[in-house]
C-alpha atoms as a PDB file:
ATOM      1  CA  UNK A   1       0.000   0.000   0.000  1.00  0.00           C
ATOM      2  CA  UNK A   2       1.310   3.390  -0.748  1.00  0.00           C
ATOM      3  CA  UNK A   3       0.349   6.457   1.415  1.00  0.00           C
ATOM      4  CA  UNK A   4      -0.366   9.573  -1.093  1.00  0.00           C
ATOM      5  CA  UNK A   5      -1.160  13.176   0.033  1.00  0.00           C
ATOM      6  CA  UNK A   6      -3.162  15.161  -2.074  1.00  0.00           C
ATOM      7  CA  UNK A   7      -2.438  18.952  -1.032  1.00  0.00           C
ATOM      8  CA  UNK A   8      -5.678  21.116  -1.577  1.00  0.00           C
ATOM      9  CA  UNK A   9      -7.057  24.742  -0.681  1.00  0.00           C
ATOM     10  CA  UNK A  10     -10.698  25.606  -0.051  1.00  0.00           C
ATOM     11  CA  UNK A  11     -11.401  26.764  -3.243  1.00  0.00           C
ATOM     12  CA  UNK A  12     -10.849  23.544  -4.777  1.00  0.00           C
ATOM     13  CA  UNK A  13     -13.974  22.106  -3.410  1.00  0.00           C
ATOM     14  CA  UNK A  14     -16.311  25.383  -4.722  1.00  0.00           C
ATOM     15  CA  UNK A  15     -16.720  24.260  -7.980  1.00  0.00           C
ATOM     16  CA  UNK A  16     -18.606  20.731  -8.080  1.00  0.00           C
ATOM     17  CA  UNK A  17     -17.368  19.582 -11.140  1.00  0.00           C
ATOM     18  CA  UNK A  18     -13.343  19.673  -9.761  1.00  0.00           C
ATOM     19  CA  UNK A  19     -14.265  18.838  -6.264  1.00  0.00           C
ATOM     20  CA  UNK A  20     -15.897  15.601  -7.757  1.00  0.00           C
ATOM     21  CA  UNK A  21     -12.436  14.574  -9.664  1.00  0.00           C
ATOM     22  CA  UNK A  22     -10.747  15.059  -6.627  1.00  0.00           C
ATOM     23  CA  UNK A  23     -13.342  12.457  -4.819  1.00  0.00           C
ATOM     24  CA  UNK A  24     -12.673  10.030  -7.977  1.00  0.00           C
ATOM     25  CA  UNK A  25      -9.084  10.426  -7.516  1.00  0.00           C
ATOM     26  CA  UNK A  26      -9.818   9.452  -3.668  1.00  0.00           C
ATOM     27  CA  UNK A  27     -11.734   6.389  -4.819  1.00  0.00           C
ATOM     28  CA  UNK A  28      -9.840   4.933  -7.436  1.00  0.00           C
ATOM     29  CA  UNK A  29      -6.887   5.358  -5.140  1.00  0.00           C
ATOM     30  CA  UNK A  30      -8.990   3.203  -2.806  1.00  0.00           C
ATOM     31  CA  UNK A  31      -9.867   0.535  -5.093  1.00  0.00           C
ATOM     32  CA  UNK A  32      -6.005   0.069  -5.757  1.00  0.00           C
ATOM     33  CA  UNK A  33      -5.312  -0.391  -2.283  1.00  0.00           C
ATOM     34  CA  UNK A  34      -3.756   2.484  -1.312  1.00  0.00           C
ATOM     35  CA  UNK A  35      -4.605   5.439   1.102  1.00  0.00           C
ATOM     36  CA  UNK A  36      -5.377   9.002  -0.196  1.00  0.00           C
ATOM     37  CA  UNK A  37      -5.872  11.779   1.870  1.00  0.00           C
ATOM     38  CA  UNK A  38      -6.683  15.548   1.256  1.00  0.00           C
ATOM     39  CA  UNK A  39      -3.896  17.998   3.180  1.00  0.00           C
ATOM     40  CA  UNK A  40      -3.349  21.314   3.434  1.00  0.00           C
ATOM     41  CA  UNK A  41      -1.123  24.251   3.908  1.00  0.00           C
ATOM     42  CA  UNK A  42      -1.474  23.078   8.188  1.00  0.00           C
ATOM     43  CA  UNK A  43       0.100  19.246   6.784  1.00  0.00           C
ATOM     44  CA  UNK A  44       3.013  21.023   5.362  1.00  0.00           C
ATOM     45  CA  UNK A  45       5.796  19.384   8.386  1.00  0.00           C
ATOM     46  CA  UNK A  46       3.698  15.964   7.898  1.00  0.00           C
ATOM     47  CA  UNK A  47       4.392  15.328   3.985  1.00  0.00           C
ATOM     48  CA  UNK A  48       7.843  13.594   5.034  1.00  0.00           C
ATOM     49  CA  UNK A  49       5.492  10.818   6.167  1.00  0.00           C
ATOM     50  CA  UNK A  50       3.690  10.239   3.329  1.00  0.00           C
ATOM     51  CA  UNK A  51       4.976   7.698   0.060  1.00  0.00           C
ATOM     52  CA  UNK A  52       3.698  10.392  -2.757  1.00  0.00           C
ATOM     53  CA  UNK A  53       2.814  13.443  -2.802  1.00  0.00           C
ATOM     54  CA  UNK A  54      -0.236  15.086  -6.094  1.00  0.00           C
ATOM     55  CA  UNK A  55      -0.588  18.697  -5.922  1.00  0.00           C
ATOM     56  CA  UNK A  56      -3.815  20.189  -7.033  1.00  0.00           C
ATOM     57  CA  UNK A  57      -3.974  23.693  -5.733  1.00  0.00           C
ATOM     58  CA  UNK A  58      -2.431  26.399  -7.827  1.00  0.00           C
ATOM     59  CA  UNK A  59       0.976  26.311  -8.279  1.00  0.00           C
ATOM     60  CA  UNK A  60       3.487  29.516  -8.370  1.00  0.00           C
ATOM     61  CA  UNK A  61       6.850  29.642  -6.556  1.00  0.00           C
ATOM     62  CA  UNK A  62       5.387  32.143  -4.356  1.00  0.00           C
ATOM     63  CA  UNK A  63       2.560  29.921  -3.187  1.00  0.00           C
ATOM     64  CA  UNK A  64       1.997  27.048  -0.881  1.00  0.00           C
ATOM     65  CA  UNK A  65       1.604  24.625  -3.271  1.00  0.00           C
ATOM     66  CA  UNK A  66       5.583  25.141  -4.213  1.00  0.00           C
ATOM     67  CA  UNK A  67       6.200  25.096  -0.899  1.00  0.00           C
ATOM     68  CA  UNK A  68       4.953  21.135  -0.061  1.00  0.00           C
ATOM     69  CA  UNK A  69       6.167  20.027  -3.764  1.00  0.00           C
ATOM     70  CA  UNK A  70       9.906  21.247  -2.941  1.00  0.00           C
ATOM     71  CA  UNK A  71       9.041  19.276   0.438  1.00  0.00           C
ATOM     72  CA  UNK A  72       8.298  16.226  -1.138  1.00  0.00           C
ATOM     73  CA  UNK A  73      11.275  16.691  -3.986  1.00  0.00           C
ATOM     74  CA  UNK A  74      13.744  17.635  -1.305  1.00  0.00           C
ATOM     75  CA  UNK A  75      12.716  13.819   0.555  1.00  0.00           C
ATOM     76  CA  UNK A  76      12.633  11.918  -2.383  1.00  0.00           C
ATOM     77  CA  UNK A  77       9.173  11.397  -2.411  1.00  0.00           C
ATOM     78  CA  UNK A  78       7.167  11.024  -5.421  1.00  0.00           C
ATOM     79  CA  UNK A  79       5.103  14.236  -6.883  1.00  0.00           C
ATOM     80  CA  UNK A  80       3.157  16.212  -9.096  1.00  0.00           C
ATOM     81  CA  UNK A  81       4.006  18.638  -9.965  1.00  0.00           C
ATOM     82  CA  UNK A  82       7.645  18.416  -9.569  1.00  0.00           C
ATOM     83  CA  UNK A  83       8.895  22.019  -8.179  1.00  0.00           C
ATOM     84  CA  UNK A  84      11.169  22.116 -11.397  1.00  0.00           C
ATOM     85  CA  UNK A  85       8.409  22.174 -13.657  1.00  0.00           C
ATOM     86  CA  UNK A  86       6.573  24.543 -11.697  1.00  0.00           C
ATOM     87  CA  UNK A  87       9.008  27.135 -11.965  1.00  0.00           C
ATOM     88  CA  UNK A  88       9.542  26.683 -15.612  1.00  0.00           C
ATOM     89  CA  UNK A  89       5.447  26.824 -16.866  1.00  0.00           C
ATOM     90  CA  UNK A  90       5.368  29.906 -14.033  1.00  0.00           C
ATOM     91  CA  UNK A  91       8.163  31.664 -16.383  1.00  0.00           C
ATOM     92  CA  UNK A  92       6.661  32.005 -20.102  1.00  0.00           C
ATOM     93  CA  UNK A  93      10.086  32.968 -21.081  1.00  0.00           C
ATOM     94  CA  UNK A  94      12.025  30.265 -20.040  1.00  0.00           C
ATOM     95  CA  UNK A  95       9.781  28.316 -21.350  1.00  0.00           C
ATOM     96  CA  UNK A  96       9.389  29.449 -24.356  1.00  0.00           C
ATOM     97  CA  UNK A  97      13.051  29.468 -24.960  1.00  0.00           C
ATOM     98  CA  UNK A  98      13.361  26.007 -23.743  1.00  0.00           C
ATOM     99  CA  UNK A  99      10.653  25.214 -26.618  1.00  0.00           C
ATOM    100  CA  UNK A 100      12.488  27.323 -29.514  1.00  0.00           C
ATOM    101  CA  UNK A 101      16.221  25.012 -28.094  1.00  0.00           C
ATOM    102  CA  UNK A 102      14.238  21.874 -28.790  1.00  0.00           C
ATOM    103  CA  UNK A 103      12.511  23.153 -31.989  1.00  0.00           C
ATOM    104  CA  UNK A 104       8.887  22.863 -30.962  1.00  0.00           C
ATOM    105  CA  UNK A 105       7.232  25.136 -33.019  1.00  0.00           C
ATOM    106  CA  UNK A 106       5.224  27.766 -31.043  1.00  0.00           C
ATOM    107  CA  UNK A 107       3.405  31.556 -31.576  1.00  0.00           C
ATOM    108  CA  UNK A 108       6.090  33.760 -33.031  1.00  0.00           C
ATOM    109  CA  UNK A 109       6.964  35.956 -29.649  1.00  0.00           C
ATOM    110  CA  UNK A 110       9.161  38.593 -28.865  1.00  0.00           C
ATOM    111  CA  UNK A 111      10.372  39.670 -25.391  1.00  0.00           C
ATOM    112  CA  UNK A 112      10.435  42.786 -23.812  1.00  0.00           C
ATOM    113  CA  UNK A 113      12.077  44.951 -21.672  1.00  0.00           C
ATOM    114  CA  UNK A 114      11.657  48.333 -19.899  1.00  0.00           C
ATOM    115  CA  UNK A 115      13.785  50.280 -23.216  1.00  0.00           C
ATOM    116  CA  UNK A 116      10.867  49.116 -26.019  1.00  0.00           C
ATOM    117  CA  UNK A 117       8.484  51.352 -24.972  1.00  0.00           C
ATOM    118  CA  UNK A 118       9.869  54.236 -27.633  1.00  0.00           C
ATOM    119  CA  UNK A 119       7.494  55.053 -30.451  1.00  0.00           C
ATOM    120  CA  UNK A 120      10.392  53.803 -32.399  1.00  0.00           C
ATOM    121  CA  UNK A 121      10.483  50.354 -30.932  1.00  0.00           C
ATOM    122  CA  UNK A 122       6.442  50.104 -30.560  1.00  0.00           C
ATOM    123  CA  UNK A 123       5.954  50.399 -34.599  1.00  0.00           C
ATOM    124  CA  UNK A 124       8.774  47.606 -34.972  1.00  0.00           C
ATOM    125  CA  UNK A 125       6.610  45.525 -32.915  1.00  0.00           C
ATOM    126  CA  UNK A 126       3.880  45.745 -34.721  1.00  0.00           C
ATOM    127  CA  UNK A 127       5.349  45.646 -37.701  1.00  0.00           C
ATOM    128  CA  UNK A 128       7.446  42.345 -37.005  1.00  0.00           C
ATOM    129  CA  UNK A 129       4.121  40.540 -35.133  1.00  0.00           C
ATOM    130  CA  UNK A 130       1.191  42.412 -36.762  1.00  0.00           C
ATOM    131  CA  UNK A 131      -1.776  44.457 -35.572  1.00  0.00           C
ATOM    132  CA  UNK A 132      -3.243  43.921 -32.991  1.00  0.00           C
ATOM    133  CA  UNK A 133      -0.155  41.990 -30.620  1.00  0.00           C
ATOM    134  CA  UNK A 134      -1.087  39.796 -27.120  1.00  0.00           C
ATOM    135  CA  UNK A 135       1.213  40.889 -24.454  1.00  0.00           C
ATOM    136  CA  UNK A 136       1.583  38.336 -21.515  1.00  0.00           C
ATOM    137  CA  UNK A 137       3.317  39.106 -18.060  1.00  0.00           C
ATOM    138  CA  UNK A 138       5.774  36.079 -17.898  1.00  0.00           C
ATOM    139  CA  UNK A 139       4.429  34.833 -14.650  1.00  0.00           C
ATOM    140  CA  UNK A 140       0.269  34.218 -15.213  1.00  0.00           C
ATOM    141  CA  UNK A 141      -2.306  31.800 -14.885  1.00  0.00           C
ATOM    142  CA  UNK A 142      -5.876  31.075 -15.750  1.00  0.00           C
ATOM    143  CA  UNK A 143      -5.436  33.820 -18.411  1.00  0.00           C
ATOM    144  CA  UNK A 144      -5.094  36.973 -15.985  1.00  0.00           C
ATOM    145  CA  UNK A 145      -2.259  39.559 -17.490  1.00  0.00           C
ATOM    146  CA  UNK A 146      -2.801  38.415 -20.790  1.00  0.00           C
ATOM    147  CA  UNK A 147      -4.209  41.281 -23.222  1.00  0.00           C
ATOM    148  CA  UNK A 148      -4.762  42.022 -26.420  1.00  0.00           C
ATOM    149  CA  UNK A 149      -3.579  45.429 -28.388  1.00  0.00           C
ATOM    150  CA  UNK A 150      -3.283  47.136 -31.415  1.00  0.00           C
ATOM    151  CA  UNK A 151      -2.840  50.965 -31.153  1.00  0.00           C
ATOM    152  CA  UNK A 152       0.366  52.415 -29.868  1.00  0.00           C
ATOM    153  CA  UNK A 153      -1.272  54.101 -26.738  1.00  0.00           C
ATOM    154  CA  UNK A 154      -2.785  50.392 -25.952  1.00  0.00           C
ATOM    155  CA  UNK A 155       0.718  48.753 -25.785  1.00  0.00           C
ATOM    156  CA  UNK A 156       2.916  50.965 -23.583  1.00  0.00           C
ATOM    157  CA  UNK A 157      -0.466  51.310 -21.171  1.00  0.00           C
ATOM    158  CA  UNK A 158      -0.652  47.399 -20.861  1.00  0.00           C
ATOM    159  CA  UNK A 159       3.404  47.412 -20.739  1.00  0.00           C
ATOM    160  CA  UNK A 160       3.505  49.824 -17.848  1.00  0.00           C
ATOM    161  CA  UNK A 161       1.530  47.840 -15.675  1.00  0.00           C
ATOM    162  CA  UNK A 162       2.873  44.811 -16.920  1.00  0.00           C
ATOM    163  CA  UNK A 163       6.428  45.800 -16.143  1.00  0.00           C
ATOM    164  CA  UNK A 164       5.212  46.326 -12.377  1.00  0.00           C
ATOM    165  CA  UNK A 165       5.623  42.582 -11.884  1.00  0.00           C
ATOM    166  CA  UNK A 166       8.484  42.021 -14.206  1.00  0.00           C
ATOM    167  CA  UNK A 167      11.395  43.425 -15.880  1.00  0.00           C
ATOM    168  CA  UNK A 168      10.502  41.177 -18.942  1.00  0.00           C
ATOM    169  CA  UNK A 169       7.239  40.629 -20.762  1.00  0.00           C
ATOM    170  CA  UNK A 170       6.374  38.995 -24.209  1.00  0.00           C
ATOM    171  CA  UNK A 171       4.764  40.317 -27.092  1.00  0.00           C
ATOM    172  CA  UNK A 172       3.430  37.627 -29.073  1.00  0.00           C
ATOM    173  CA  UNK A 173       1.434  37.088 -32.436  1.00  0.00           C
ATOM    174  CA  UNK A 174      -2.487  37.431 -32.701  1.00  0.00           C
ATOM    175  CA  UNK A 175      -3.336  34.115 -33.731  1.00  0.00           C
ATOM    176  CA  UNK A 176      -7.500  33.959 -34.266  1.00  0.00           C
ATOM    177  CA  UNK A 177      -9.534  30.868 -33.946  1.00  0.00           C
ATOM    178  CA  UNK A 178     -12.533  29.270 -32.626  1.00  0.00           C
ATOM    179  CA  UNK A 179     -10.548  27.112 -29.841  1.00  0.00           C
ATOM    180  CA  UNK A 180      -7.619  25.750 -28.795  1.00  0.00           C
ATOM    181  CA  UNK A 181      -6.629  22.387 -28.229  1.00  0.00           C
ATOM    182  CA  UNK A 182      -5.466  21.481 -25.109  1.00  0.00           C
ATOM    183  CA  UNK A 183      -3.939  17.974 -24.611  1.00  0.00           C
ATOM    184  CA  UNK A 184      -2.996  16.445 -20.552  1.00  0.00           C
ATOM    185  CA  UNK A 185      -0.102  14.605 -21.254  1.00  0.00           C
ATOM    186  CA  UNK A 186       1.562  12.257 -18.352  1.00  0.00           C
ATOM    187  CA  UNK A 187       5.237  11.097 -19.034  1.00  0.00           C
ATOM    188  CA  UNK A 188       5.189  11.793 -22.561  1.00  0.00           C
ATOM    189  CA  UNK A 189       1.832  10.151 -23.039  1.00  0.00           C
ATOM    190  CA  UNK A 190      -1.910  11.946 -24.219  1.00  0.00           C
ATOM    191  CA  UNK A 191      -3.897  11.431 -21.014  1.00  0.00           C
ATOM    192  CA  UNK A 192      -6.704  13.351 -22.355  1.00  0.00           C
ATOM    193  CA  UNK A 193      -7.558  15.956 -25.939  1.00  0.00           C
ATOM    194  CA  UNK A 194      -9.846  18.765 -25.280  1.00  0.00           C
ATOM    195  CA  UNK A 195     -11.325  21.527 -27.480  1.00  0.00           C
ATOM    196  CA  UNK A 196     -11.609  24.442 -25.135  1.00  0.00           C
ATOM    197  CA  UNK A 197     -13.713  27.113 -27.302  1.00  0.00           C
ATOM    198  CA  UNK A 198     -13.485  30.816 -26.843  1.00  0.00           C
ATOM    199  CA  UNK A 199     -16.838  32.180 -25.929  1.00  0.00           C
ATOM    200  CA  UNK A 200     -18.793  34.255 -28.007  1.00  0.00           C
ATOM    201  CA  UNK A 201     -17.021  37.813 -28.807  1.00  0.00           C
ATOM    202  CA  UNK A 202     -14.178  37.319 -26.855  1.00  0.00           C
ATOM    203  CA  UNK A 203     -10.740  36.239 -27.948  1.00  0.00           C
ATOM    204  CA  UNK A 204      -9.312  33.533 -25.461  1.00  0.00           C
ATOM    205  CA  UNK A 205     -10.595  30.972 -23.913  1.00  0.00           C
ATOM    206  CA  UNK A 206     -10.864  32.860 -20.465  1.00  0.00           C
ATOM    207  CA  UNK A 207     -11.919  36.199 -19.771  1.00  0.00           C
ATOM    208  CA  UNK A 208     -12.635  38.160 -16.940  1.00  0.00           C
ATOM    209  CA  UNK A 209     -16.102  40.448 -17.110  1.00  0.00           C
ATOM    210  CA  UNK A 210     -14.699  44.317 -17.000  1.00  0.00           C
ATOM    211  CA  UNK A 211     -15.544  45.914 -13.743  1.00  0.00           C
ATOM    212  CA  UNK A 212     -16.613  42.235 -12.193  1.00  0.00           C
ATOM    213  CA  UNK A 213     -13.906  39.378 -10.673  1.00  0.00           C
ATOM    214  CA  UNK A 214     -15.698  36.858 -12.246  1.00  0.00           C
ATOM    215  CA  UNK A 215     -14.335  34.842 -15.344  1.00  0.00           C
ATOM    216  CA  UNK A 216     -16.513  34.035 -18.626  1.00  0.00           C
ATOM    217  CA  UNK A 217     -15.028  30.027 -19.828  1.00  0.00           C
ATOM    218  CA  UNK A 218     -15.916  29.118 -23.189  1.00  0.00           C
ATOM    219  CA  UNK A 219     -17.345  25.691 -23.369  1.00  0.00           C
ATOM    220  CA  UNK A 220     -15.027  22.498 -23.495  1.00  0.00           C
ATOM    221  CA  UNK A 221     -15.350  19.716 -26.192  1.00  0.00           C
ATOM    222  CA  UNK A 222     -13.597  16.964 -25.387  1.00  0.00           C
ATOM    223  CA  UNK A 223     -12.226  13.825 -27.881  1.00  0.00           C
ATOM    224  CA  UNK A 224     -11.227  10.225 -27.314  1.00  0.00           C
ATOM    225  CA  UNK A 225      -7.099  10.757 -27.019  1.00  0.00           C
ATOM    226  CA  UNK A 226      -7.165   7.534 -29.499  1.00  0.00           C
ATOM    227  CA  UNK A 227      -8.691  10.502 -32.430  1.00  0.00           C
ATOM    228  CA  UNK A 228      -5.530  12.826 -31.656  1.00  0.00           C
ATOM    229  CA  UNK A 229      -3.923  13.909 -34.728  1.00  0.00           C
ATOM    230  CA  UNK A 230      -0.773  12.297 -35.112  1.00  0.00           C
ATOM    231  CA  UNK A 231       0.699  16.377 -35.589  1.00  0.00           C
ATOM    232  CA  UNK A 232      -0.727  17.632 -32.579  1.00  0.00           C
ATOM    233  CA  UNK A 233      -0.102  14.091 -30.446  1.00  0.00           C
ATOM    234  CA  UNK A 234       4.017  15.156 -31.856  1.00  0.00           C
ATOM    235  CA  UNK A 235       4.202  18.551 -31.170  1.00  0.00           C
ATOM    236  CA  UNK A 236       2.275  17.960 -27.947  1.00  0.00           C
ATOM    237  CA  UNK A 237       4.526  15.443 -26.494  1.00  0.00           C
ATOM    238  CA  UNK A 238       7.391  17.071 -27.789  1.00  0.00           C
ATOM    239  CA  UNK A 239       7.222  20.356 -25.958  1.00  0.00           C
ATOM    240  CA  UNK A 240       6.479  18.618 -22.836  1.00  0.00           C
ATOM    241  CA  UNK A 241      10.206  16.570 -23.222  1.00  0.00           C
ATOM    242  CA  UNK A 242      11.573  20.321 -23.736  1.00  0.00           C
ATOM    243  CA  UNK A 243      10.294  21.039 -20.147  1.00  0.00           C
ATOM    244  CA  UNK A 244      10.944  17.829 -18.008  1.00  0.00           C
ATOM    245  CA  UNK A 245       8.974  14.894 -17.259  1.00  0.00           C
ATOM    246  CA  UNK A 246       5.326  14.568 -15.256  1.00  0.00           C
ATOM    247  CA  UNK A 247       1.654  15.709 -15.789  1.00  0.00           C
ATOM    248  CA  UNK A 248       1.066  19.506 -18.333  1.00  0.00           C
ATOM    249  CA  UNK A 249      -1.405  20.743 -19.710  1.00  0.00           C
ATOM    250  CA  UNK A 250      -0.075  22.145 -23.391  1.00  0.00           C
ATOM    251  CA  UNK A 251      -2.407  24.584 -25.402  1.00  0.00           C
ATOM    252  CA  UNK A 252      -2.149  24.630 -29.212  1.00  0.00           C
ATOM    253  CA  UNK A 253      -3.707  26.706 -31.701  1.00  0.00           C
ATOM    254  CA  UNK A 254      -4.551  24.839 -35.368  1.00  0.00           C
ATOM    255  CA  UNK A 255      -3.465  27.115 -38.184  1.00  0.00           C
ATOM    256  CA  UNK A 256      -3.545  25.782 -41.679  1.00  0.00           C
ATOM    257  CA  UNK A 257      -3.135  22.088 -40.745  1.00  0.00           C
ATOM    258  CA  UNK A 258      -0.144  22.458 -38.508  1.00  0.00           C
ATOM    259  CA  UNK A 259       0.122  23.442 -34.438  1.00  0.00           C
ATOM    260  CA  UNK A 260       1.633  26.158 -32.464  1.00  0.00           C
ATOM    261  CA  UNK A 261       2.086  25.582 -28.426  1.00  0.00           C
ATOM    262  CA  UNK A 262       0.702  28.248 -26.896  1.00  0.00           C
ATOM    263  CA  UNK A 263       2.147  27.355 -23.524  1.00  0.00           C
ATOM    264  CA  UNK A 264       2.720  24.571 -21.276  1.00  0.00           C
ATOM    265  CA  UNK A 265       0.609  24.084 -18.421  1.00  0.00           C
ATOM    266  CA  UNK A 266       1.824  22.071 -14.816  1.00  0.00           C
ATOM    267  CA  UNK A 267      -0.988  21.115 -12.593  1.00  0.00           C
ATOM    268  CA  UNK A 268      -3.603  20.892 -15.351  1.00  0.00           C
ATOM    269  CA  UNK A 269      -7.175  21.363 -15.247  1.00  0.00           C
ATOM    270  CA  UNK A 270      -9.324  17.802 -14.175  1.00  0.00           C
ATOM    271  CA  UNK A 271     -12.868  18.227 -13.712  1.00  0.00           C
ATOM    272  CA  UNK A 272     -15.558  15.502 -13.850  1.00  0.00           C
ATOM    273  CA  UNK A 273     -17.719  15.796 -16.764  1.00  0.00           C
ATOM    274  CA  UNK A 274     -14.946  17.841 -18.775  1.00  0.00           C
ATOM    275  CA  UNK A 275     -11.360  16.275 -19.580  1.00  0.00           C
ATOM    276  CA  UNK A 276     -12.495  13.090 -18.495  1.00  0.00           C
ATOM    277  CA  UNK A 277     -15.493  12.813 -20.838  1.00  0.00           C
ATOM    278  CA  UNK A 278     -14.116  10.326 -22.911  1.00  0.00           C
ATOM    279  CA  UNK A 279     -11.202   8.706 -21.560  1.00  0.00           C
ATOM    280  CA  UNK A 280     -12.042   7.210 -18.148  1.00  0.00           C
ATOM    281  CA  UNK A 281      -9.374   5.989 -17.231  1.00  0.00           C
ATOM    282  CA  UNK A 282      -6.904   9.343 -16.202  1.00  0.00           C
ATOM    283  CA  UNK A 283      -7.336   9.046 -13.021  1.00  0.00           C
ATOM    284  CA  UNK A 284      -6.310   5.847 -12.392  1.00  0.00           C
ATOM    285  CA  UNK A 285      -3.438   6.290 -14.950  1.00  0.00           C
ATOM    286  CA  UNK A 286      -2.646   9.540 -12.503  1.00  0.00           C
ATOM    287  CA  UNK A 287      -2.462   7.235  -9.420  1.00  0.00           C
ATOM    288  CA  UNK A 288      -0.570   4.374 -10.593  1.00  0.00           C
ATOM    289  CA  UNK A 289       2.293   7.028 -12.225  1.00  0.00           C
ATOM    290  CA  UNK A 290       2.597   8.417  -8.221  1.00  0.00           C
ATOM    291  CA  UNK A 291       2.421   4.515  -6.591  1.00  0.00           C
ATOM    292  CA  UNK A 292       5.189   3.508  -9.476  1.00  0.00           C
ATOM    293  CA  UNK A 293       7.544   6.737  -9.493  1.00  0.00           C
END
């Protein structure tokens, strides 16, 4: 029998759909034989005791969450998400350089510091990327400090604040369509292939309501990983061997038959009803990678 902690925060059991994977994950763990128990930021000194350690509260290398992985990492204990691969999906520019070293073709991106907010330097910009440009804060999540651009007054506005929580940001390409992919991939294998559409005149996936802190989701269609497309299955597992080894989400956009990584996701999105729609078996495929490793 193997002992696995599953560290959580409150707001992981507010939305049904997530707090019933996290009961399935619980039961299937069960039905192998082995214990699973929920723990929180008040467990952090017990995680030494435990055989392996799955993180599903947000991680960031200023949160909690990086605390008990670097815990478990530090004692040899098995986990996801490993606190290497947190920090690199927390960084969008390390990753996305770690992408372009392993040739993983992803959305043409340029990054930026404090000197290319010059007229001069804006109208390169736009001319290199196009009209209008997405601008991203390198360290983001769930779509918050990613906007979208295209006059010259827009840009250095968004850069300004931006530049407030880093001295880098990236510019990237406006690349339209009606959804992204997103494929859950565990040790270089699909787990899961999702459609996640972007709602009705917006322009990503996630967006928050101006004025409100609530986010709009488009609607997720989700496909039996067997009906991948060999492209997207390659490009998929490739960029997750460019950033280590464990459970990502990766986002692609389709353009003209081909695929573009977005960005790699740790700590993916699992919620009953959603990514698990067609293949039943991730969580048990989660569990027996943690009882194995």
């Amino acid at each position: 029998m193997v002992d696995i902690a599953c560290f959580v925060e409150t707001y992981n059991f507010l939305e049904r759909n997530e707090a019933e994977a996290l009961e399935q994950f619980k039961s299937v763990a069960t039905e192998l034989g082995h214990s699973f128990e929920f723990i929180s930021k008040r467990n952090l000194p017990q995680i030494p005791l435990y055989d392996a350690l799955f993180i599903r509260a947000t991680t960031d290398p200023s949160y909690t969450a990086y605390v008990a992985s670097k815990i478990a990492w530090e004692n040899k204990i098995a986990v996801l998400d490993d606190p290497y691969s947190i920090r690199i999906c927390s960084n969008k520019i390390h990753m996305y350089k770690l992408l372009e070293k392993s040739g993983v073709p992803y959305i043409p991106s340029l990054y930026l510091s404090k000197d290319c907010l010059t007229e001069k330097k804006i109208n390169e910009i736009f001319q290199q990327l196009g009209r209008p440009v997405v601008l991203k804060a390198p360290y983001t999540s769930f779509s918050k400090y990613v906007e979208k651009t295209e006059s010259n007054y827009g840009f250095r506005k968004i850069c300004k604040r931006f530049f407030r929580r880093s001295d880098m940001i990236v510019a990237q390409k406006f690349v339209p369509t009606q959804f992204d992919w997103r494929l859950g991939i565990l040790d270089d294998e699909i787990l899961y292939a999702c459609k996640y559409f972007i709602p009705k005149g917006r322009w990503k996936h996630g967006t928050r309501i101006r004025g409100r802190d609530r986010m709009v989701w488009g609607r997720t269609k989700t496909i039996p990983r067997i009906d991948t497309p060999n492209r997207l299955r390659e490009v998929g597992v490739s960029a997750c061997k460019a950033i280590g080894a464990g459970l990502f989400g990766v986002d692609l956009k389709e353009v003209n038959g081909d695929f573009l990584v977005v960005e790699v996701n740790d700590n993916p999105s699992i919620y009953a009803g959603e990514e698990d729609q067609k293949d039943h078996d991730i969580y048990r495929r989660i569990i027996q990678y943690l009882v194995q490793s």
